[in-house]
Protein backbone atom coordinates (compact mmCIF):
# COMPACT_ATOMS: atom_id res chain seq x y z
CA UNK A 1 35.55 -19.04 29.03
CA UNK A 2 31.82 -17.71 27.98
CA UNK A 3 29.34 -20.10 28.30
CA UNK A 4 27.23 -21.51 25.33
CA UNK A 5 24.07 -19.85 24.80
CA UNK A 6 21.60 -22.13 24.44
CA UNK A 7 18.31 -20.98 22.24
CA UNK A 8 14.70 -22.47 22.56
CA UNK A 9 13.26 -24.45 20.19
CA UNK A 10 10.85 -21.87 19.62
CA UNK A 11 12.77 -19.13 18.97
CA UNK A 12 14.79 -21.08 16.06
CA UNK A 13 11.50 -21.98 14.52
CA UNK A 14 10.67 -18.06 14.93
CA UNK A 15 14.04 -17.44 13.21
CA UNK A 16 14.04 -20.13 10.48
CA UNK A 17 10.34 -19.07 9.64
CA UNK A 18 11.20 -15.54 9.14
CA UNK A 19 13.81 -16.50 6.87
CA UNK A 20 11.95 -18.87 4.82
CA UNK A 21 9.54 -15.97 4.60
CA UNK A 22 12.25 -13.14 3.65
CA UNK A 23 14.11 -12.47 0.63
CA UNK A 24 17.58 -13.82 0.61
CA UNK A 25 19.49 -10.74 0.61
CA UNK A 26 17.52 -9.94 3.99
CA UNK A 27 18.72 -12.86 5.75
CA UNK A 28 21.34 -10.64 7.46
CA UNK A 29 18.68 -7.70 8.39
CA UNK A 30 16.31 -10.79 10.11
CA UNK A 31 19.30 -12.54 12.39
CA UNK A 32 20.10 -9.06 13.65
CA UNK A 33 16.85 -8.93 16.29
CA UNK A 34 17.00 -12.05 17.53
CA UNK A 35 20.76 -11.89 18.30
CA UNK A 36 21.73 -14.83 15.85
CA UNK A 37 24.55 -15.05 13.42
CA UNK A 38 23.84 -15.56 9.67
CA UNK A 39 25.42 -18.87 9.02
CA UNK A 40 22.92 -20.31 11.62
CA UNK A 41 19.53 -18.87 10.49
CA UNK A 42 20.56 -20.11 7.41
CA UNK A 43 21.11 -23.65 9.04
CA UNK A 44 18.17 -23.50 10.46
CA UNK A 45 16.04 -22.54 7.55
CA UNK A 46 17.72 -25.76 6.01
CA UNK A 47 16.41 -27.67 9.02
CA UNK A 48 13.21 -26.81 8.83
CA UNK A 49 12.82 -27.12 4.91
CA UNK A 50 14.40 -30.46 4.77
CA UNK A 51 11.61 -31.93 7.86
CA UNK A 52 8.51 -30.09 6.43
CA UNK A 53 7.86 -32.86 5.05
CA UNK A 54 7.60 -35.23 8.44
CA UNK A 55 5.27 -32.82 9.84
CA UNK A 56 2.50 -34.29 6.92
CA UNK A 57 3.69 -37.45 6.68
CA UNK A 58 0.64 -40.18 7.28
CA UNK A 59 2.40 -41.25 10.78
CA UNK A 60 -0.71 -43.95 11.49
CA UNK A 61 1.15 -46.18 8.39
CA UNK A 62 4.24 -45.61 10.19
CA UNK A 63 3.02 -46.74 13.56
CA UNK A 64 0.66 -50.24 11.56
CA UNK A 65 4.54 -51.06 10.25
CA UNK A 66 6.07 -50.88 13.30
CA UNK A 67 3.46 -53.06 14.80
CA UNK A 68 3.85 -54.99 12.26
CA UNK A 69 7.24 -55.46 12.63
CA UNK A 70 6.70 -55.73 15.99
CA UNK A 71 4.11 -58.82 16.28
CA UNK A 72 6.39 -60.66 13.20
CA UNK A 73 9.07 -60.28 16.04
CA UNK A 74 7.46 -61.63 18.91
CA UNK A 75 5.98 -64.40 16.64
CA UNK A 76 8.98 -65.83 16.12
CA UNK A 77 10.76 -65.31 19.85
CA UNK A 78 7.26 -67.98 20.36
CA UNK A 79 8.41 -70.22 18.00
CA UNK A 80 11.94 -70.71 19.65
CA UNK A 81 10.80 -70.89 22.56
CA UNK A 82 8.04 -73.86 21.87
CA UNK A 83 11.56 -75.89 20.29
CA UNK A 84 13.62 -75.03 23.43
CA UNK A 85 10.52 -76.26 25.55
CA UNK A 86 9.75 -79.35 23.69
CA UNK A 87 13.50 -80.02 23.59
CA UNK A 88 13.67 -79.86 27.49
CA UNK A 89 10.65 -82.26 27.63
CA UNK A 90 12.74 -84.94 25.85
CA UNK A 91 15.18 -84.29 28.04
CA UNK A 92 13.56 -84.69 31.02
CA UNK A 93 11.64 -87.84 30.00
CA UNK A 94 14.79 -89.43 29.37
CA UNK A 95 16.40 -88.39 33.04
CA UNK A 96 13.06 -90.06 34.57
């Protein structure tokens, strides 16, 4: 059994850049060098089209909502935790 070839991240950007670049009908002449068939430049030309637009996404609002997010969260883990404590005070006072 032949083992999987596995390709660099850098050479499928290579790949998928040359054929965003090229003409369609060329998108079997620019898999040939780089050993790759068809059906997967053209995958990865999908790839890369479809997360252009991550690459300028604004990813400081990302990071204030997950913060944000992120401090509502603990907020309210504070909360429940000041009832459970002032519910084991009672508690307690009463054992006494």
């Amino acid at each position: 059994m032949a083992k999987r070839r596995r390709i660099e991240a850098g050479v499928k950007a290579k790949v998928a850049l040359a054929a965003v670049r090229g003409r369609p009908h060329e998108r079997a002449n620019s898999s040939r060098p780089f050993g790759v068939h068809t059906t997967q430049v053209g995958q990865w030309k999908k790839r890369l089209l479809e997360g252009a637009t991550e690459l300028f996404s604004d990813g400081r609002r990302r990071d204030a909502q997950e913060q944000d997010a992120l401090v509502a969260e603990l907020y309210e883990q504070i909360g429940r935790l000041q009832m459970e404590l002032g519910w084991l005070k009672k508690k307690a006072a009463r054992l006494d």
